[in-house]
Each structure stands twice: as C-alpha cells, then as structure tokens.
Protein backbone atom coordinates (compact mmCIF):
# COMPACT_ATOMS: atom_id res chain seq x y z
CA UNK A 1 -18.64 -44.06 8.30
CA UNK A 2 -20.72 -47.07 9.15
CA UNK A 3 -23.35 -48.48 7.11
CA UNK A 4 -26.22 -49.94 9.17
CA UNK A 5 -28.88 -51.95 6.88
CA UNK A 6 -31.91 -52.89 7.68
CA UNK A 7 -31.79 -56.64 5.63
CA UNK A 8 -35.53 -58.59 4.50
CA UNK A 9 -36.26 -61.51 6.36
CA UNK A 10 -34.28 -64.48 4.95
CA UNK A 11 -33.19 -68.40 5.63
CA UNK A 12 -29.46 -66.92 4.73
CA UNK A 13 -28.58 -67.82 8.59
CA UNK A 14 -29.72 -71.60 8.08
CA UNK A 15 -26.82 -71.91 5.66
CA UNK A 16 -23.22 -73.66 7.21
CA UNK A 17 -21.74 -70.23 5.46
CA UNK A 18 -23.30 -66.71 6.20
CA UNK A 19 -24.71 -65.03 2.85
CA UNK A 20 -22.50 -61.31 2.80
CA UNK A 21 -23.51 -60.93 -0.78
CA UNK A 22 -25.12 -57.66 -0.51
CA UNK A 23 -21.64 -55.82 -0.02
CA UNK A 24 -21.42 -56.17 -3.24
CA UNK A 25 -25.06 -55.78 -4.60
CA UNK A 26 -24.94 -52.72 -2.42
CA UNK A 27 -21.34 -51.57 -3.47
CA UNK A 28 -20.39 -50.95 0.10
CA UNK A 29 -16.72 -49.65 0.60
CA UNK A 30 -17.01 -49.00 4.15
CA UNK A 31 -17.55 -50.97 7.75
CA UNK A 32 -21.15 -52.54 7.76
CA UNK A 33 -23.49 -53.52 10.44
CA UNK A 34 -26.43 -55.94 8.87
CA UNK A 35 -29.27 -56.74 10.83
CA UNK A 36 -30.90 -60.02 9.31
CA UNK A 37 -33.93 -61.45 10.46
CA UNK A 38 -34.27 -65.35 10.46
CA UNK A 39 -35.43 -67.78 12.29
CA UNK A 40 -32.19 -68.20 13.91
CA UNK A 41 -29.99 -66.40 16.50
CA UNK A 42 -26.36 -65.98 15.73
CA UNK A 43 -23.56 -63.54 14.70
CA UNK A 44 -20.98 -63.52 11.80
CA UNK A 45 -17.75 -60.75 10.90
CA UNK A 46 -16.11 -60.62 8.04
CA UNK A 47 -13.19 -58.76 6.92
CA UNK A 48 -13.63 -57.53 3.15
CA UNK A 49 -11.15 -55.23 1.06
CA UNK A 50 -9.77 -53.20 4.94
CA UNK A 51 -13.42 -53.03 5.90
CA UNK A 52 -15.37 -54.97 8.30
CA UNK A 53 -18.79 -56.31 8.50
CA UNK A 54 -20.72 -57.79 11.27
CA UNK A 55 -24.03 -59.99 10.21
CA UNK A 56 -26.48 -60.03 13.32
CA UNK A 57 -29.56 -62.01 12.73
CA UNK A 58 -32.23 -62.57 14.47
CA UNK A 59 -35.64 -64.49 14.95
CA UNK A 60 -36.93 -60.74 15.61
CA UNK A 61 -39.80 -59.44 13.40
CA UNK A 62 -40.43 -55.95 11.99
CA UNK A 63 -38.58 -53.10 10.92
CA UNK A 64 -37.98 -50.92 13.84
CA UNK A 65 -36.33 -53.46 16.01
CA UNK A 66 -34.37 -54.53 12.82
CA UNK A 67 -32.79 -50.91 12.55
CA UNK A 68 -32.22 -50.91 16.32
CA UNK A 69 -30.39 -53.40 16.23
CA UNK A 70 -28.32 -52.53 13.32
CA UNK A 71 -27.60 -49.06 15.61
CA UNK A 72 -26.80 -50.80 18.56
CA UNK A 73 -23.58 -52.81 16.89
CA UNK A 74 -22.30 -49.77 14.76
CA UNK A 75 -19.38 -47.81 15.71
CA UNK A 76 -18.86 -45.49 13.47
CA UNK A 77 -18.30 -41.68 13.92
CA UNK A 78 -20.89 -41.26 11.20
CA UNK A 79 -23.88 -43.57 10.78
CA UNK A 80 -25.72 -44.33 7.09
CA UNK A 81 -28.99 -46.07 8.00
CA UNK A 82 -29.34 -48.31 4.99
CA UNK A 83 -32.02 -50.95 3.32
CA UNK A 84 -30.45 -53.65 1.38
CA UNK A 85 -32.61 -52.63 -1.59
CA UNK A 86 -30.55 -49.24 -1.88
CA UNK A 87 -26.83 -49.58 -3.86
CA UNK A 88 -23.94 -47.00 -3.16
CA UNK A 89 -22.35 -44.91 -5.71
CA UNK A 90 -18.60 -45.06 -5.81
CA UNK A 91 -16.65 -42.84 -3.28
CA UNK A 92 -19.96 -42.52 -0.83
CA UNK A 93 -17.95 -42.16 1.91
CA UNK A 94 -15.84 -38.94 0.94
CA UNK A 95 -18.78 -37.23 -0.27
CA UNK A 96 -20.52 -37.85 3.21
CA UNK A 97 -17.51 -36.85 5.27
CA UNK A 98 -17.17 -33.93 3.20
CA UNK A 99 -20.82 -32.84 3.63
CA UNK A 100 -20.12 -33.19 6.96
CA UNK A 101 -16.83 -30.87 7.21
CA UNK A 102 -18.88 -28.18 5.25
CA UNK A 103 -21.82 -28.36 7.60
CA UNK A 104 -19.61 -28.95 11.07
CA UNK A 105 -22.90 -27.60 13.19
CA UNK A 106 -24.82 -30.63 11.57
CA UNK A 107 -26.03 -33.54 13.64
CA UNK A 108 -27.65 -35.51 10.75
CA UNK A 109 -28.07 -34.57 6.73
CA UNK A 110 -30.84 -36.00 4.43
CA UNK A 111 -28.76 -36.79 0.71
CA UNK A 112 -30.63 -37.81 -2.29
CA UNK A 113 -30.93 -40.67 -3.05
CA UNK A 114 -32.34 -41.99 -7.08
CA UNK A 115 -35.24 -44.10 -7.33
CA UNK A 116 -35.84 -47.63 -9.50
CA UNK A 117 -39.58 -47.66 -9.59
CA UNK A 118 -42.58 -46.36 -7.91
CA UNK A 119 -41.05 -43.00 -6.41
CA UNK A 120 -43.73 -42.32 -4.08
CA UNK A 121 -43.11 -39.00 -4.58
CA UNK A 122 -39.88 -38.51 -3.16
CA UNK A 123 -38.57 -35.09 -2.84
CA UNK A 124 -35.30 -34.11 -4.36
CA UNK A 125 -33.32 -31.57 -2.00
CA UNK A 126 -31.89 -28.55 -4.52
CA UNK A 127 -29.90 -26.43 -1.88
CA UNK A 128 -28.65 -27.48 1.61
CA UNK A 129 -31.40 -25.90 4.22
CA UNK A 130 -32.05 -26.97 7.43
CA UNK A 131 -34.84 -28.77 8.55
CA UNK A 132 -37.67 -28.19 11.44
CA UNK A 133 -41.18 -29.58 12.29
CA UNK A 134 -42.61 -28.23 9.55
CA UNK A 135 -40.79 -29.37 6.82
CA UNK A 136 -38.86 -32.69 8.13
CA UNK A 137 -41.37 -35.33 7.07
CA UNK A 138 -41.21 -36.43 3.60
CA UNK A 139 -38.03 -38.27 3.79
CA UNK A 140 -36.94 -41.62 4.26
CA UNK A 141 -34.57 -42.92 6.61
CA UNK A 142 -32.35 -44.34 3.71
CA UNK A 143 -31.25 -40.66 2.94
CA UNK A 144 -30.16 -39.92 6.45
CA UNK A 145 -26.12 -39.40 7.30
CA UNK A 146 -26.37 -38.81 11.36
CA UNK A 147 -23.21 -38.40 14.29
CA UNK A 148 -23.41 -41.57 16.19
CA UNK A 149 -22.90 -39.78 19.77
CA UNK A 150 -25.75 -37.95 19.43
CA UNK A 151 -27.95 -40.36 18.75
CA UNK A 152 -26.85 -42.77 21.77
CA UNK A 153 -26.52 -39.40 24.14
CA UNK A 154 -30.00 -39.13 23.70
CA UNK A 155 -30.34 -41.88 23.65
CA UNK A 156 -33.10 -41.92 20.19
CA UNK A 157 -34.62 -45.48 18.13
CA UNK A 158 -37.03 -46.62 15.68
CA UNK A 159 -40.39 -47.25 17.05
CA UNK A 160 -41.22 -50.65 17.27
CA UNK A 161 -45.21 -50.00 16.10
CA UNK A 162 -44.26 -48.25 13.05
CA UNK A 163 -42.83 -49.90 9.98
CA UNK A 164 -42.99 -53.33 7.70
CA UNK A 165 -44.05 -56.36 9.86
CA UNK A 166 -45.30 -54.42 12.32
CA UNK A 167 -48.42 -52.83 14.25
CA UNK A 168 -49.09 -50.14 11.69
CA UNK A 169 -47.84 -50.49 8.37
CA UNK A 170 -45.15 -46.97 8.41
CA UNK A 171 -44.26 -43.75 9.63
CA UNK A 172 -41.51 -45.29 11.34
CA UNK A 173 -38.82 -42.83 9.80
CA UNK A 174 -41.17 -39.72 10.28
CA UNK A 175 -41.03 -40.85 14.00
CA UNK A 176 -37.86 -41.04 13.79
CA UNK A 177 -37.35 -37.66 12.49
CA UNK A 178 -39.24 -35.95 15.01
CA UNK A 179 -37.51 -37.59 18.03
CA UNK A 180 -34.65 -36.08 16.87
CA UNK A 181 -35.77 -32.87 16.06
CA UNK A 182 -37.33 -32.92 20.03
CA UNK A 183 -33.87 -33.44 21.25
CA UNK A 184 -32.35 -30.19 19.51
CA UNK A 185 -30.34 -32.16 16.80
CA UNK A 186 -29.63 -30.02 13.70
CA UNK A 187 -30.79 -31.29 10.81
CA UNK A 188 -30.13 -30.65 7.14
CA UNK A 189 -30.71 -31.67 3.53
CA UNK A 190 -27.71 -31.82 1.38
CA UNK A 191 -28.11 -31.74 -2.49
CA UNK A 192 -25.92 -34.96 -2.92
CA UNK A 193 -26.80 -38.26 -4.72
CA UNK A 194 -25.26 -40.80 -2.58
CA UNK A 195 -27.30 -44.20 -4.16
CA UNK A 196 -29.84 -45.74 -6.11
CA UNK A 197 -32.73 -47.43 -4.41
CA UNK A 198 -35.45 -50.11 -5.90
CA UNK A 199 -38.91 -49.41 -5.12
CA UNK A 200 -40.10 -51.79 -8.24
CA UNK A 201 -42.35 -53.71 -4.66
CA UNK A 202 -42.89 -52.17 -2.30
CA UNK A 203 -42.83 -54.01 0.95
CA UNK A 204 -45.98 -52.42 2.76
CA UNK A 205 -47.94 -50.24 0.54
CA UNK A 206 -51.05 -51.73 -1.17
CA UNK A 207 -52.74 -49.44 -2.54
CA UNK A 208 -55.44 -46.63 -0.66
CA UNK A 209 -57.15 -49.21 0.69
CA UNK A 210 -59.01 -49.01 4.32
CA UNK A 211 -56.03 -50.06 6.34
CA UNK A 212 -53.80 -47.28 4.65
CA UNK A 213 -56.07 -44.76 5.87
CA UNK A 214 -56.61 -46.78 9.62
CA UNK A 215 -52.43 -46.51 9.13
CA UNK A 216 -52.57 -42.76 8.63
CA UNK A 217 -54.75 -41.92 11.46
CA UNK A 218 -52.83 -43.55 13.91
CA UNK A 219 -49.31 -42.65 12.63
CA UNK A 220 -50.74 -39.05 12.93
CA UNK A 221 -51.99 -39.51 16.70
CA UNK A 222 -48.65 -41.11 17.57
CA UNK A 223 -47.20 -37.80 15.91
CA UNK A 224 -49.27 -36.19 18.28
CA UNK A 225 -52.38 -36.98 20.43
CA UNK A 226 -53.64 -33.46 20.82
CA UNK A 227 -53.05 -32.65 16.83
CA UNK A 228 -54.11 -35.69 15.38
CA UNK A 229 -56.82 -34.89 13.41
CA UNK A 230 -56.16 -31.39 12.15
CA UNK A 231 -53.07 -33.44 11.30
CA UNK A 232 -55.16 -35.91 9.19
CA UNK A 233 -57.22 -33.41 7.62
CA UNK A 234 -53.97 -31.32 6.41
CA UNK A 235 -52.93 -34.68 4.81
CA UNK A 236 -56.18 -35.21 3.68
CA UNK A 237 -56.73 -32.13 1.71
CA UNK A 238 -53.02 -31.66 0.60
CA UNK A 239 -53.32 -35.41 -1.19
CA UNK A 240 -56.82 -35.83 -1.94
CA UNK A 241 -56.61 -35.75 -6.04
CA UNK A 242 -54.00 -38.63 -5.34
CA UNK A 243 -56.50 -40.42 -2.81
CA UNK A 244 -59.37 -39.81 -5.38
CA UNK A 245 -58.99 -43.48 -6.83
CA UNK A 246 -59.26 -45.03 -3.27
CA UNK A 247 -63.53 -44.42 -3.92
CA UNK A 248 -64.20 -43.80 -0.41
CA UNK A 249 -64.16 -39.78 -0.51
CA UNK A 250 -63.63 -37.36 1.43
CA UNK A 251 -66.07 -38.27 4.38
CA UNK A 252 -64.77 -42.00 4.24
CA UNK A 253 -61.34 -41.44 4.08
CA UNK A 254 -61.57 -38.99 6.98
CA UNK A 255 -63.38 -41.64 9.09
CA UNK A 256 -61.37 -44.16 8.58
CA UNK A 257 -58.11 -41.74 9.85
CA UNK A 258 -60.15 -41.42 12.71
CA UNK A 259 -60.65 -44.46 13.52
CA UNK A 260 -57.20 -45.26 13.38
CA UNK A 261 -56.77 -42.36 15.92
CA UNK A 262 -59.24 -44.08 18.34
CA UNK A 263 -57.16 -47.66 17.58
CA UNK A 264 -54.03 -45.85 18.57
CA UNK A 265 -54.81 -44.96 21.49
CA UNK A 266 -56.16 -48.17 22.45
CA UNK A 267 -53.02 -49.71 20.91
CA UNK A 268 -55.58 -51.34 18.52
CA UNK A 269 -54.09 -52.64 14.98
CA UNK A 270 -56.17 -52.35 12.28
CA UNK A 271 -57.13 -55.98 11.89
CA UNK A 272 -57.86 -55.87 16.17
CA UNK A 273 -60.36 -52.79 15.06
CA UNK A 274 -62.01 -53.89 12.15
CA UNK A 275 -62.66 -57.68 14.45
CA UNK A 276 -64.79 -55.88 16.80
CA UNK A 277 -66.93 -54.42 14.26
C-alpha cells in the first residue's frame, strides 16, 4: 500500500532540509508519495521506521496535476489517494489489504472516512455494495483504496480543470470516478473507517454564491455535454432547501448553471464569463 497525498502549496522546499512532518501528523505507517507544490523544483526520499517516502515538489499549480503527480511516482500494489489534512488510524494498511482479499473482483473501494468540521454532507457507507453511474458521485477521492495496474493500464488521471487552484473550483474526484467507471473498473464501498479528515476551511467552497453555481453548470457539462442540464436541474431540485439561503431562486440559480454550461464549452472560467458581461 502506497499513500499518495495531495500536499497545500508551501515554502517547505525553500528550506536547506525538506519538511516530512506530515508522516507523523498524518500517522502514516506505510510508503508515501507527497506531491508539494512550491515555487521550487526538486525531489527528496526518506527512509522512516522500514517505510519510504519520496517528497516531489513542484512550481505546478492546482489540484489535479498535484494528484497526478503523486500517481505517477507511486508503486504500490494498492494506491490510497490522500490530502494532508486527512490522519490515518492505526493498522490502515491491514484493514485495506484485507478489504481487498474479501472483495478480490474489486478494482477500487470507497472506506469511510470521519469528519472534523463542516461535513458537507458526506455519506457514510453501511454495507459493502458496488457502485455504478448512478450512485458513484458523492464521494471524495480521500476515501478511495484503488489497484495501481489498473489505473496506469488505462491509463486514467485527475482532470486538470477541476479542483482547488484551478479552472473550476471541483468535481475533480466525481470526474475521476466516472473515468473509471467508463473503463469497466469495479467499484465498491466498504463500511470501514480508515481516518479522520479536517474540513474546519475548506479550501474552495465559499458559500452558494454565483461562481458555485457557474462551477456546477460546467462540472455537469464536462460530466456530460448532451445531459448537462437535466443534470443541473436533478441537482437543482434534489438540493434546493439547502440552496434556499443563496437568494437567487430557482430561476437564478438555474441560469447561472447554464451559463456555466455555455462557459464550458467555450473553456470559459467563471471570472473570463462574468468579464464579458
């Protein structure tokens, strides 16, 4: 098992040592891949406790290209795609590998994972079931344990418009999700805590504001062009007592997913849109 983190931008790489802190803050007890963004380029191992970790940072932006990265370097059998916000519980690794050995057919399983602040209402799994279009998209890619091979045979990686610091503020893992449910990996949820995650700040959402909604639209048309906006009005109607304190209403929420539908698909961010206004 390999633990590949997604790390937040930091000046850790500036230092004459490399900062490899968060093995402990994250209680890792197995190899590690870290992807750090800096404003530097370089590469650092360390050898902690029989395990090894490899720092790569980068003066990349944005979370896709982050995880990509992180995916790239690991070589583990089994991959944990990590955020260095998240901390392990003890044994992790067993309890993966053993998820795995009762679920042999698997090519990824979604664990639990507890939440430290705003939950964004996360979904808990109960019983191990497995996963297809319509039921595959309310989970994060912290909670996902995948095979390695079948992820480079594909060969399958985060989109690079999705996600904090870039184009469109997230969806990312949904994306994510979907690519690998297009190349016939079997996917299932697994009613295992396997860490604790802080969500205290969250790194992109602020509030149901008009970019949120601009967000939504296009995440749905990159989900798919010819469903997009059935797609937003499902969402729409499924969350509108929770979108009821953005003030814009129905009709205003709607056409702002729409516009982010016509931004898509003129690779328009929000801020590019809302300029030409």
């Amino acid at each position: 098992v390999t633990a590949a983190v997604d790390e937040v931008v930091t000046d850790s790489a500036s230092k004459e040592m490399p900062d490899f802190s968060k093995l402990q803050e994250m209680n890792i007890q197995t190899d590690a891949v870290f992807a750090n963004q800096s404003d530097t380029d370089r590469t650092d191992i360390r050898n902690d406790g029989g395990f090894t970790a490899l720092m790569i940072t980068t003066s990349t932006r944005g979370v896709g290209i982050n995880r990509n990265i992180a995916l790239e370097h690991a070589s583990g059998e089994i991959l944990l795609i990590a955020d260095d916000d998240m901390r392990y519980i003890d044994g992790y690794e067993n309890a993966v590998i053993e998820a795995f050995r009762q679920l042999p057919q698997a090519d990824a399983l979604i664990f639990n994972i507890d939440t430290v602040g705003n939950s964004m209402g996360r979904r808990m799994n109960g019983d191990i079931r497995r996963l297809h279009f319509f039921n595959a998209f309310n989970y994060g890619a912290a909670r996902i344990a995948v095979r390695r091979e079948r992820l480079t045979a594909a060969p399958i990686w985060f989109s690079l418009d999705f996600g904090g610091g870039a184009k469109y503020s997230a969806g990312e893992d949904s994306l994510f999700i979907r690519d690998m449910l297009r190349c016939g990996m079997k996917i299932f949820t697994f009613p295992k805590t396997i860490a604790t995650v802080d969500q205290s700040d969250s790194s992109w959402f602020k509030g149901y504001n008009e970019k949120y909604f601009y967000d939504k639209g296009a995440f749905f048309c990159a989900m798919s062009r010819r469903l997009a906006q059935p797609l937003c009005l499902q969402d729409l109607l499924r969350h509108r007592n929770m979108y009821a304190s953005s003030g814009f209403g129905i009709k205003g929420i709607y056409s702002h997913m729409r516009n982010g539908i016509k931004g898509y698909r003129s690779g328009m961010s929000y801020s590019d849109f809302t300029a030409g206004r």
